[in-house]
Each structure stands twice: as structure tokens, then as C-alpha cells.
Protein backbone atom coordinates (compact mmCIF):
# COMPACT_ATOMS: atom_id res chain seq x y z
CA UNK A 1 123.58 17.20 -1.48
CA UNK A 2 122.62 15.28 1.46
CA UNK A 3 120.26 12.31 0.65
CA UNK A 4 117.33 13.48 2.46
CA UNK A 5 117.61 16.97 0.46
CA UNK A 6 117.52 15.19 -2.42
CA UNK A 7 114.31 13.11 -1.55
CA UNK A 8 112.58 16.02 -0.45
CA UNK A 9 113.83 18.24 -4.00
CA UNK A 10 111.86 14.69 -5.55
CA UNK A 11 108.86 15.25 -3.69
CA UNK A 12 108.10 18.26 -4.52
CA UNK A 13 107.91 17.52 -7.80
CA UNK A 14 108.33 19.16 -11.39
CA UNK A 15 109.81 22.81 -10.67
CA UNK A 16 109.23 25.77 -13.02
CA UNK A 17 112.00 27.62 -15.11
CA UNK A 18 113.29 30.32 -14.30
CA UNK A 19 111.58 33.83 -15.33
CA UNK A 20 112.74 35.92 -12.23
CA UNK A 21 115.83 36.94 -11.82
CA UNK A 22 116.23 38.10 -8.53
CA UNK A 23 118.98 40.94 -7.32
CA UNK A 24 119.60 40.15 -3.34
CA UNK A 25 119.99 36.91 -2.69
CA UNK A 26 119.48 37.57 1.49
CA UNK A 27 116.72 36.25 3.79
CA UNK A 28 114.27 38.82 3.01
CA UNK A 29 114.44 37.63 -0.25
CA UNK A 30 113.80 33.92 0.48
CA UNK A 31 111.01 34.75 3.37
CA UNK A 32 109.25 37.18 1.23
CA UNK A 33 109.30 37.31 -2.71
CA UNK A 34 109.91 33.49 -2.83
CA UNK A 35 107.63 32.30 -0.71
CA UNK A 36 104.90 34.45 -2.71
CA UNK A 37 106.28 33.41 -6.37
CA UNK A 38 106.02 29.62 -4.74
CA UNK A 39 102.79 30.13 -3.66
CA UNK A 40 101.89 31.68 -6.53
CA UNK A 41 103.11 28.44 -8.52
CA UNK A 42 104.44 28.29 -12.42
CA UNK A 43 107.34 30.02 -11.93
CA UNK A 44 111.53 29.96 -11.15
CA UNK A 45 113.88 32.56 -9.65
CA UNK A 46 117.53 32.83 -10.50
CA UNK A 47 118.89 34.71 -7.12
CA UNK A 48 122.21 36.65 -7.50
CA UNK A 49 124.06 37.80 -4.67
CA UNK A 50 125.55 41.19 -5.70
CA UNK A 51 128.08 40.97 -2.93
CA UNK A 52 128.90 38.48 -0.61
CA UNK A 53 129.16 34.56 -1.52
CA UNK A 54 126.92 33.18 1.40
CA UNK A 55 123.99 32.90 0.11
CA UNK A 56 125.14 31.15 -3.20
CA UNK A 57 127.09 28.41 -0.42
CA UNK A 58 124.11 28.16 1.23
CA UNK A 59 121.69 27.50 -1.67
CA UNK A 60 123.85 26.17 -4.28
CA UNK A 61 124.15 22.57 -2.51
CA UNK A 62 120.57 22.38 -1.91
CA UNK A 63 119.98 23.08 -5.82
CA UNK A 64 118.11 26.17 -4.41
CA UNK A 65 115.67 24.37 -2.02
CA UNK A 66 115.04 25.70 1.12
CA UNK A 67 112.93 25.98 4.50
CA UNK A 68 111.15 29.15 6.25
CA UNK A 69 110.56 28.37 9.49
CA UNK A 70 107.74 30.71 10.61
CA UNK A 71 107.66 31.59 14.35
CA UNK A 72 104.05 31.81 15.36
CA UNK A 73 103.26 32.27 19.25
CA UNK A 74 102.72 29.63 20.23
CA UNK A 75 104.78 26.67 17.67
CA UNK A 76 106.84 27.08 14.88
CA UNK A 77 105.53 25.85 11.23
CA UNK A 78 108.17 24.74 8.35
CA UNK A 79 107.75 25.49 4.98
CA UNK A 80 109.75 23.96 1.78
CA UNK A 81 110.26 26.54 -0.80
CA UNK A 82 111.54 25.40 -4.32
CA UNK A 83 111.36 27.63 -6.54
CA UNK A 84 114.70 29.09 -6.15
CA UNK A 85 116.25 27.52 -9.58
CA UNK A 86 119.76 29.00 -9.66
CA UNK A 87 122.23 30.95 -7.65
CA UNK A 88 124.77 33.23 -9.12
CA UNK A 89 127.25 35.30 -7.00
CA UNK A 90 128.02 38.42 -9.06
CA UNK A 91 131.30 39.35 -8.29
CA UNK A 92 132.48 35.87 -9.83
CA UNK A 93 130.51 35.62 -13.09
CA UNK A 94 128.98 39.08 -13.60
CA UNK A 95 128.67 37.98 -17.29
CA UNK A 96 126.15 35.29 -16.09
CA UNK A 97 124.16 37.62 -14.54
CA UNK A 98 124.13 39.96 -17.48
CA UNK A 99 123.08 36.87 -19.27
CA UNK A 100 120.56 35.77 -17.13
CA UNK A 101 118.86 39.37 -17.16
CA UNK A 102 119.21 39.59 -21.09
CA UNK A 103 117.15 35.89 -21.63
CA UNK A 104 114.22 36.47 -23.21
CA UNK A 105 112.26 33.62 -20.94
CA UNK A 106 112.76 36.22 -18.19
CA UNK A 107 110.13 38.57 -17.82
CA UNK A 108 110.84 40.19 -14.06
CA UNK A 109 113.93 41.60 -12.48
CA UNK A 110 113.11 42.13 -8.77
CA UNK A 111 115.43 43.74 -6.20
CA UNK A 112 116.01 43.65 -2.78
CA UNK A 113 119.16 45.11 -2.09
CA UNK A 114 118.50 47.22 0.85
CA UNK A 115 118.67 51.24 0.82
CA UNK A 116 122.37 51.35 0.79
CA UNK A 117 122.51 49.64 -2.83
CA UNK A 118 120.97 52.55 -4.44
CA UNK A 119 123.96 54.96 -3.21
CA UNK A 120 127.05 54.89 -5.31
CA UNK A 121 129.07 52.82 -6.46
CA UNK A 122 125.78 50.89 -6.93
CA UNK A 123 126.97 47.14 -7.88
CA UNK A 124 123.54 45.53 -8.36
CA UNK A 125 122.60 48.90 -10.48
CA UNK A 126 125.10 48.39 -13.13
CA UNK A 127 124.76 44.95 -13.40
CA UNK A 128 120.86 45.99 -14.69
CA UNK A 129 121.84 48.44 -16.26
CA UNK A 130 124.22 45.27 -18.49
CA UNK A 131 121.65 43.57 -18.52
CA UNK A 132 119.03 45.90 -19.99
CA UNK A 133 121.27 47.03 -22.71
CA UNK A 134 121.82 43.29 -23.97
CA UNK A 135 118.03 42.75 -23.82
CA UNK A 136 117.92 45.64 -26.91
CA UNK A 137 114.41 46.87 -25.90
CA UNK A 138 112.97 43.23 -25.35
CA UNK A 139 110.08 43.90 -22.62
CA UNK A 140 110.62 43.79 -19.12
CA UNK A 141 109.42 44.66 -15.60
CA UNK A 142 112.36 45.87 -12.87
CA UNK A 143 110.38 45.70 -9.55
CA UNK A 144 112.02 47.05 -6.23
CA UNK A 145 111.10 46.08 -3.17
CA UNK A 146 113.50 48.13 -0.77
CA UNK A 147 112.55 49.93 2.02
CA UNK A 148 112.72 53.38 0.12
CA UNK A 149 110.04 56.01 -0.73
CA UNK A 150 108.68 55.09 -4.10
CA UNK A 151 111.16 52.67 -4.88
CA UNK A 152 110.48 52.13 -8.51
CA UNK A 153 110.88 55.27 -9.18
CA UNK A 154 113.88 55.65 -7.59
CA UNK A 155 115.35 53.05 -9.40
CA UNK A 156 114.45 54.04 -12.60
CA UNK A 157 115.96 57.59 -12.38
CA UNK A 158 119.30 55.14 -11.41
CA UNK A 159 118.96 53.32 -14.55
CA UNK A 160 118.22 56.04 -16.76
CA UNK A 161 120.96 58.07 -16.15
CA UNK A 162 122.96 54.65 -17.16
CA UNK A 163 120.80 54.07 -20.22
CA UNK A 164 117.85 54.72 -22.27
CA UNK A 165 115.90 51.55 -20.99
CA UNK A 166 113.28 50.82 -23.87
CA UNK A 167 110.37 48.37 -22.87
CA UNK A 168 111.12 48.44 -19.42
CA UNK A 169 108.78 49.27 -16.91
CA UNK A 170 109.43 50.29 -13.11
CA UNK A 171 106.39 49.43 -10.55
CA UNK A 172 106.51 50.40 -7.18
CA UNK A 173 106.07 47.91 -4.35
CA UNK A 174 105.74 47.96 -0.73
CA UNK A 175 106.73 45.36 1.00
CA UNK A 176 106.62 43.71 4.80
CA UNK A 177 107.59 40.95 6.53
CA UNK A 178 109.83 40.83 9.82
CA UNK A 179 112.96 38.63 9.24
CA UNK A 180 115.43 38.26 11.75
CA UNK A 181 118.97 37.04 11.46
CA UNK A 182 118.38 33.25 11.19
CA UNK A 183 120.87 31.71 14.43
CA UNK A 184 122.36 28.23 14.54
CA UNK A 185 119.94 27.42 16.97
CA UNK A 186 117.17 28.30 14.55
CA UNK A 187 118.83 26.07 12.07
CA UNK A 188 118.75 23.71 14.56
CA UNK A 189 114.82 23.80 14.89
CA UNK A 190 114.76 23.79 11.20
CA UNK A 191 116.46 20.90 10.77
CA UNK A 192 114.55 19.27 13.57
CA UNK A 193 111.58 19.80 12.12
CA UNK A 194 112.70 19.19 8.21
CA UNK A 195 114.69 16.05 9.17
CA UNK A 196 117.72 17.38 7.51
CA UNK A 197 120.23 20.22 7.61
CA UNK A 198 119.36 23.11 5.95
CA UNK A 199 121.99 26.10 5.79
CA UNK A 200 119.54 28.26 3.51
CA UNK A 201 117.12 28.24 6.03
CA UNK A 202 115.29 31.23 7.27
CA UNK A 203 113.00 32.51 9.71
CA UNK A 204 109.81 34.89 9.25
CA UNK A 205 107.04 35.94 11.36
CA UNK A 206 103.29 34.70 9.63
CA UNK A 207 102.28 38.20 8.61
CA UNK A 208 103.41 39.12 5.02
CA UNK A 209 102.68 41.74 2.96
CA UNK A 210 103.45 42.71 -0.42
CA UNK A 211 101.80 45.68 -2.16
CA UNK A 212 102.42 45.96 -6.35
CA UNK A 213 102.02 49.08 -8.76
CA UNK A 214 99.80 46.75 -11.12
CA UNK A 215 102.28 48.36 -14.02
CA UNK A 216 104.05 45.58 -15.75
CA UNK A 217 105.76 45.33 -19.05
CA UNK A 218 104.71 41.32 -19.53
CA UNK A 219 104.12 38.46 -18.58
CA UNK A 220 104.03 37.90 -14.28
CA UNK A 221 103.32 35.24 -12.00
CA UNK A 222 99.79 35.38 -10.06
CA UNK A 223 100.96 37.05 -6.97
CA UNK A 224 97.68 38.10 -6.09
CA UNK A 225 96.48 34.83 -6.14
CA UNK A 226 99.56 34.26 -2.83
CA UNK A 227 97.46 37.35 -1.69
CA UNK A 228 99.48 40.39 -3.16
CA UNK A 229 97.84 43.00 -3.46
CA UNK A 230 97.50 45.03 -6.93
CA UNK A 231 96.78 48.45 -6.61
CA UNK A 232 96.65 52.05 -8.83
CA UNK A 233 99.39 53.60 -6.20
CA UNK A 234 101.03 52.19 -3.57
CA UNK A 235 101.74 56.06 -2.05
CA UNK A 236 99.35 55.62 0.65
CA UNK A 237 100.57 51.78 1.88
CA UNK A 238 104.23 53.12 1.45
CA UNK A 239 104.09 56.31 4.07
CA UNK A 240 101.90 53.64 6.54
CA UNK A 241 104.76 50.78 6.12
CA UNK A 242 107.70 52.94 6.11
CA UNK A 243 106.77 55.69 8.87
CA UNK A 244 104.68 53.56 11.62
CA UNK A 245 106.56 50.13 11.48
CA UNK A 246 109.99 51.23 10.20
CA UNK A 247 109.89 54.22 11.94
CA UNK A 248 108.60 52.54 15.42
CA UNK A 249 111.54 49.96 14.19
CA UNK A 250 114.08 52.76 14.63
CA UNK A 251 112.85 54.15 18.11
CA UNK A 252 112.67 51.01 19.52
CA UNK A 253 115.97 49.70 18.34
CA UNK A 254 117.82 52.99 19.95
CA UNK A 255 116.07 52.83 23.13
CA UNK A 256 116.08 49.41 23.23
CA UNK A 257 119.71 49.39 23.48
CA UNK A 258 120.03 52.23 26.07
CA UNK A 259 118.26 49.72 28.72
CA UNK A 260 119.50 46.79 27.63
CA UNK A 261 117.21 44.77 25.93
CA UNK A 262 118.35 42.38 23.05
CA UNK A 263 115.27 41.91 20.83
CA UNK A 264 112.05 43.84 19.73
CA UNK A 265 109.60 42.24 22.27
CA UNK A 266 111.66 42.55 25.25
CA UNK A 267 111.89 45.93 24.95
CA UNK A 268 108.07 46.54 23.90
CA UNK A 269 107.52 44.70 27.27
CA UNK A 270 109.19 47.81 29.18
CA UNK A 271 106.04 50.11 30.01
CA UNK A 272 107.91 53.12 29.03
CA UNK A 273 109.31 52.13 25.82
CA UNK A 274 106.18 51.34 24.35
CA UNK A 275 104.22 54.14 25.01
CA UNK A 276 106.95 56.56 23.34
CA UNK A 277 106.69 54.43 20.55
CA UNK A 278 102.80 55.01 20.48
CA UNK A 279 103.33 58.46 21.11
CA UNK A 280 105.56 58.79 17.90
CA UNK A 281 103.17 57.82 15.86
CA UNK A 282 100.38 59.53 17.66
CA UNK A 283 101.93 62.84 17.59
CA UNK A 284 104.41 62.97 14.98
CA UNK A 285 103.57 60.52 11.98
CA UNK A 286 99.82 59.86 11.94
CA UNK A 287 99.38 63.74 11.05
CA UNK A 288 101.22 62.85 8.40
CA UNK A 289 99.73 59.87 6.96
CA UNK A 290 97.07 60.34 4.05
CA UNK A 291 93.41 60.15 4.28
CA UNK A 292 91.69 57.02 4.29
CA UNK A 293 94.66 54.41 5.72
CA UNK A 294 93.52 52.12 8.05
CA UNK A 295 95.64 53.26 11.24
CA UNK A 296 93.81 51.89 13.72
CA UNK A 297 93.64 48.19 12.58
CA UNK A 298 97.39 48.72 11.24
CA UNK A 299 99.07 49.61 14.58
CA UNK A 300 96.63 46.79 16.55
CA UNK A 301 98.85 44.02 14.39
CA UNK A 302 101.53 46.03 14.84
CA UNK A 303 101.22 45.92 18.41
CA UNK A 304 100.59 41.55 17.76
CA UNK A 305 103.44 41.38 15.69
CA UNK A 306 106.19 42.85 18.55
CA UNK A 307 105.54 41.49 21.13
CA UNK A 308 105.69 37.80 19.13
CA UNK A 309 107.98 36.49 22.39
CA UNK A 310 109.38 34.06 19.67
CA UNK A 311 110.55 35.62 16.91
CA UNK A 312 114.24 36.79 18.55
CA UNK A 313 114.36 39.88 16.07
CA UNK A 314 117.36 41.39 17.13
CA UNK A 315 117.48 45.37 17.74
CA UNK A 316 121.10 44.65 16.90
CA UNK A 317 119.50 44.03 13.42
CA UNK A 318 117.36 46.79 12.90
CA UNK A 319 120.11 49.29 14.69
CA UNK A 320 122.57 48.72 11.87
CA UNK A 321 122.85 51.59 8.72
CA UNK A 322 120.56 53.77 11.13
CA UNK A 323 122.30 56.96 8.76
CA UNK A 324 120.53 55.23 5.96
CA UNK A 325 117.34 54.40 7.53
CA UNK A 326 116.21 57.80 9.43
CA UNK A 327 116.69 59.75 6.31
CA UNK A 328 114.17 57.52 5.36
CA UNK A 329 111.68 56.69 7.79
CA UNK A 330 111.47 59.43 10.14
CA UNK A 331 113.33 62.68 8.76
CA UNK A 332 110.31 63.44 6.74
CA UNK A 333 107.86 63.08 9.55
CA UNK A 334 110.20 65.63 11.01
CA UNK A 335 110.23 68.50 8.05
CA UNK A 336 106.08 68.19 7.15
CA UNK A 337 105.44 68.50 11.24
CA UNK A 338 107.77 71.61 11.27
CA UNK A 339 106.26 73.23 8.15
CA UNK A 340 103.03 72.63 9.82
CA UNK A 341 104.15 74.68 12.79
CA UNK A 342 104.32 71.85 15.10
CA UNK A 343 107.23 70.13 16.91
CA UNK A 344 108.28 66.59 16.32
CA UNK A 345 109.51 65.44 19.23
CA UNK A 346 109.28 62.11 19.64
CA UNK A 347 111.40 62.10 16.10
CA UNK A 348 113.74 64.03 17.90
CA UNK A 349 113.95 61.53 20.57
CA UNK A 350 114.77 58.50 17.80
CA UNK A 351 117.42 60.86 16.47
CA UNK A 352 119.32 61.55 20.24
CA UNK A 353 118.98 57.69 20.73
CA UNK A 354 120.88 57.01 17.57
CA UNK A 355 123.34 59.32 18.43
CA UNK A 356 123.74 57.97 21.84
CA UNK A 357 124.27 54.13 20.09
CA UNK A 358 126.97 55.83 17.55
CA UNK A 359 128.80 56.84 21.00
CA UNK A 360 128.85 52.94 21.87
CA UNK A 361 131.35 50.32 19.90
CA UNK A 362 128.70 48.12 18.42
CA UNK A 363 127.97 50.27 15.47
CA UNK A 364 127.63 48.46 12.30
CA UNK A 365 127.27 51.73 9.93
CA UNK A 366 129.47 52.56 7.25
CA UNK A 367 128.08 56.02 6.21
CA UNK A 368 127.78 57.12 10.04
CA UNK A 369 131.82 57.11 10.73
CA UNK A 370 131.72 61.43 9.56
CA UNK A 371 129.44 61.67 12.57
CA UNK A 372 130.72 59.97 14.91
CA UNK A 373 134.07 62.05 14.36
CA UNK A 374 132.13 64.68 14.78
CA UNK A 375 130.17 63.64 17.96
CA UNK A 376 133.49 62.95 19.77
CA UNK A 377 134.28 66.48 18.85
CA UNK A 378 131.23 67.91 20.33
CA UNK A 379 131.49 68.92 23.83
CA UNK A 380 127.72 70.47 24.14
CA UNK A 381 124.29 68.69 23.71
CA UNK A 382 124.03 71.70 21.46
CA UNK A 383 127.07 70.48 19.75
CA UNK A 384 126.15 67.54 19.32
CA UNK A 385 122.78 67.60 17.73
CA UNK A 386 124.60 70.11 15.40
CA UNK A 387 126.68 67.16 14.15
CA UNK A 388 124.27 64.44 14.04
CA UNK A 389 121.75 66.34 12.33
CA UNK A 390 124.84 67.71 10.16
CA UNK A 391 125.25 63.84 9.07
CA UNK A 392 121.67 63.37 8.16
CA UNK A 393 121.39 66.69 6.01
CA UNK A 394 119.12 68.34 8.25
CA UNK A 395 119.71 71.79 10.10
CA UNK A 396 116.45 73.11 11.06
CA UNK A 397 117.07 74.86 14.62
CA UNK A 398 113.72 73.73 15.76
CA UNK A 399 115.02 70.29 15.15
CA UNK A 400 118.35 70.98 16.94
CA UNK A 401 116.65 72.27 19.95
CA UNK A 402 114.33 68.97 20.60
CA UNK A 403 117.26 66.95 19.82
CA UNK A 404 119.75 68.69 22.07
CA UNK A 405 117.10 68.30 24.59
CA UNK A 406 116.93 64.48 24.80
CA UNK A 407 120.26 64.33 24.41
CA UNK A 408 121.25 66.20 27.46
CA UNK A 409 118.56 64.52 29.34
CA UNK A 410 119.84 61.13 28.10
CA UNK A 411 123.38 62.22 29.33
CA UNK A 412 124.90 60.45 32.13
CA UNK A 413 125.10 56.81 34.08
CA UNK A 414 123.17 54.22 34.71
CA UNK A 415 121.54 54.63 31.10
CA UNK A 416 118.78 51.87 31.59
CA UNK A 417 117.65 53.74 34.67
CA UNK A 418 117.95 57.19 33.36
CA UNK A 419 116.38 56.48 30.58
CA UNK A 420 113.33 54.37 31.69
CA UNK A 421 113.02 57.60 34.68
CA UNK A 422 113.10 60.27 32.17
CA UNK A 423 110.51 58.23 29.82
CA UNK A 424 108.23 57.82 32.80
CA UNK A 425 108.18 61.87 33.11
CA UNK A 426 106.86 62.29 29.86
CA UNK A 427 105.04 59.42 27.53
């Protein structure tokens, strides 16, 4: 460990044990759940990696200490985070994970392990699952906080098909934060800033949110006082987070790509980008929202938080697993406005942009290679909409039609000009 790391681990003191163990050892992870268990003080996360080693190389080093560097407007702000005790990478010692989730000093299992992990083979399930089983009914809380539609309770159908799960309880959470891809130049700034290199190092925007099910088996750490929020049912702050930012995510990640622009606020600055976006959640989701959410104040920070000019979130980012994330985000929008009678266009629009990017070579999307087969097959707009809607496991005609539409009309060369023309004609 690099002698300044070590001064700094000094300075921040005594650091708690570990009571978390933590499934997804990413960014997200360290910008988000850490940063409120740290603020909330008295407590220590053991993060596993479920797949890939880099996050254990990255941490391990730094005996778990590490910097978010939070891009404000107008200056970036560093903050140490230490509560990060241990880092285990699963597929090399899944028995020390097993053991880690069957210690009786550990009272939360949280998850972040994106909405692919939940699809078999499920790594990061069975591991729980291990772990659960060794615990022999001792009490627990397993608390989600993927980007999926009552996430608790998805998980817990996972884990009870595995096994009977005594004592365990599964909250749902929403959570938000923007995290982009930390660069070497950000490390660079970091380390700047910190005085030292820092290879854990991530980068956030200021605005976090994190909203609990206040259903927990025993003993947790004071999130609220980090300003969590504990609520009854998180139903109503899950459809708000999931279909306005994450679906506004996925529009302007497709489009964003067809003119060119790299990162969220560039293309928010293009006129014609933003107001589809607004007109997406004008027409299409906020019918569908419950009564009683704040939409108003939520899409004015909304609107703050993209156009940060200097937070570099990458639509590269936010493009990949798009077959995971409309399912998700936006499909639903689609089936409540058609069973109202009305159609969702502007959802059809997201769709014909993400078939348009699985027509280009930078697709990073495992469970999208059946469509794009079946879009290079597809020699109508007709056709096409057919497949991609075919991939998603949607085949309302309706549907088809609106996104056959917009895909004919986003047919053809030069996209960035097409595309901004035909956006002009209609937001």
C-alpha cells in the first residue's frame, strides 16, 4: 500500500466490523450504498465481486479505502470512504463468501448486481442461497437495490425456489445515483486532489437517493440518519425512478448515438432531443405514474442533473444490455397506454432507436445477439419491428405499427441530420 494510503487509512481512524456483506462489488456500489453506510457511521461492508476480479485488485491494496470524487458544476469535491472492510472475489473462494454470509455478526446482505444477475445461471443468487442455508434460520435482511420492479420481491421468489429461507426478510429499495465509468483521467483528478493514487476511485454526481421498505429482520445501520428514506412501500418512488429517469436514460442513449453525441448532456443540449425526451414522459409515462408523486419537482432535477456539463456519463454506458433494460423501464409504459386505448409513441420511438444501435458494431448486449440475427433478416420496417419486438416478448400490432413507423422514418444517411429533421417535425 502506498505510504500516503496508509496515512490517510490512520486518519480516519478506528473502522467498524463488518456486518454487510455486499453482492456487487462495482462503482454503483462504492458511490451509493457505501457512501450512505459511511455516513451513516458504526458499520463495515465485506464487498464480493460475483464475477470479475477488478474490483477486488482495485480495493484489496488499499485495505478497502477509497475516494468518490463528486462532479458538481462548477468543481469537483473528494470524499474518503472507509468502510469497505474486505474484498472477496467469488469465483476464487466461493466458500468465503458462503462464510461471510453465514456469520452471525452480519445482519444485511445487500445486492447490486444489475438486472442481468437475476436471469439464469444466476452466480450471485446461489451464492445466497449457500449462504442462507449455513445461517440455519439465524435472522437476516437480503436488500436489493437493482434497477428492477420491486426488487425484493423479485429476489425472494429467486431464493425460494432454491430454499426455504427461515428468518430472512426481503425489503424493497429504490435506488439513484448517476455513476459513470470512472476514466484514467478521472483518476487522475482523484489523485490530484487526494494526493495519492487511487485505483478504487469513483465518480458520482451530488444527488443520491436511496428509498428502503422499512422491513428488516435485525439489526441495521442508521441510513436514514445519511438521509435514506424509510417508507411503508416504495411502489410509488419505484415507477417515478425507473420510468422517468431510466426510461428518459434509454431514449436519450439511442438517439444520442444516432447524432453523434458521446455523453448525456451533450445530447440534452440538442433542442430536439430533449423535447422528445419531455414528450415521453409527458405523453406516455406520467399517465402512468400513481397519484400523489411529485412529477413536477422530480423532472426539474432531472432536467439539473443532465445537463451537469461535467459529469462525462457516457451514453455508451447506459446503451449497453438495452434487451434487459426496456423490458424494464419502458415496455410497461407501453402495454398500460395500449390497454388504455392510447398510443405510446414516444416508447415506440426508444424501441426503433435501439434497434437502429443493434444495426451498428458497438453493441455491448449479450441477450440482444437473437435479434440482431433477426434484424439482418428483415428486409421491411414492418419486418423489422416484428423482430425487435419478437426479442423483447412483445407483439401487440399497435406497437408494431408505431415502431415500424420510426423506423422507416429513421431509415437512411446522414443519420444525425435525418434524425434531428424528422424530430423537429414532430416534438
Amino acid at each position: 500500500m502506498p505510504a500516503r494510503l496508509t496515512e490517510a487509512t490512520r486518519a480516519v481512524g478506528e473502522r467498524p466490523e463488518v456486518g454487510i456483506v455486499h453482492l456487487g462489488a462495482g462503482a454503483f456500489h462504492r458511490a451509493h450504498q457505501a457512501t450512505f453506510t459511511a455516513d451513516a457511521g458504526g458499520w463495515g461492508i465485506c464487498a464480493v465481486a460475483p464475477r470479475h476480479a477488478t474490483a477486488v485488485e482495485q480495493l484489496a491494496p488499499q485495505d478497502g479505502l477509497f475516494s468518490v470524487l463528486v462532479r458538481h458544476p462548477d468543481s469537483d469535491r473528494l470524499e474518503l470512504v472507509a468502510c469497505l472492510r474486505e474484498a472477496l472475489h467469488a469465483p476464487a473462494d466461493p466458500d468465503a463468501v458462503v462464510a461471510r454470509i453465514a456469520d452471525p455478526r452480519v445482519h444485511v446482505v445487500t445486492l447490486t448486481i444489475t438486472e442481468r444477475g437475476y436471469r439464469p445461471p444466476a452466480p450471485a443468487v446461489e451464492l445466497l442461497v449457500r449462504g442462507l442455508q449455513a445461517r440455519d434460520g439465524a435472522p437476516l435482511t437480503v436488500l436489493s437495490c437493482d434497477n428492477l420492479a420491486r426488487n425484493g420481491e423479485v429476489l425472494e421468489r429467486l431464493v425460494r425456489e432454491r430454499t426455504d429461507a427461515r428468518g430472512v426478510t426481503f425489503p424493497c429499495s429504490v435506488v439513484d445515483r448517476i455513476v459513470p465509468a470512472t476514466t484514467d483521467a478521472d483518476r487522475a483528478v482523484a489523485a490530484a486532489l487526494l494526493g495519492l493514487e487511487d485505483r478504487a476511485a469513483v465518480v458520482a454526481e451530488p444527488f443520491r437517493q436511496w428509498v428502503i421498505e422499512d422491513r428488516f429482520a435485525g439489526p441495521r445501520p442508521a441510513w436514514e440518519r445519511a438521509g435514506a428514506e424509510l417508507v411503508a412501500d416504495t411502489a410509488p418512488y419505484d415507477l417515478l425512478k425507473l420510468r422517468v429517469l431510466n426510461g428518459s436514460h434509454v431514449l436519450l442513449a439511442y438517439l444520442g448515438e444516432l447524432v453523434g453525441a458521446r455523453t448525456v448532456d451533450e445530447a440534452v443540449r440538442e433542442p430536439e432531443i430533449a423535447a422528445a425526451v419531455r414528450r415521453l414522459v409527458d405523453d406516455d409515462v406520467a399517465p402512468t405514474l400513481p397519484a400523489g408523486v411529485d412529477l413536477t419537482a422530480y423532472r426539474a432535477a432531472l432536467d439539473e442533473r443532465f445537463a451537469n456539463p461535467r459529469m462525462g456519463h457516457r451514453l455508451e454506458q447506459i446503451a449497453t444490455d438495452g434487451s434487459q433494460k426496456l423490458p424494464v423501464r419502458l415496455l410497461p409504459v407501453a402495454r398500460e397506454r395500449l390497454a388504455a386505448g392510447a398510443q405510446p409513441r414516444w416508447v415506440g420511438l426508444a424501441v426503433a432507436a435501439w434497434a437502429r444501435h443493434l444495426r451498428g458494431d458497438a453493441v455491448h448486449d449479450e441477450g440482444a445477439a437473437p435479434v440482431r440475427e433477426a434484424l439482418a433478416r428483415a428486409g421491411t420496417p414492418r419486418a423489422a419491428a416484428g423482430a425487435v419486438l419478437r426479442g423483447l416478448g412483445e407483439d401487440d400490432p399497435v406497437l408494431c405499427d408505431l415502431v415500424a413507423d420510426w423506423i422507416e422514418a429513421l431509415d437512411g444517411e446522414p443519420q444525425r441530420a435525418r434524425c434531428l429533421a424528422l424530430l423537429r417535425k414532430v416534438v
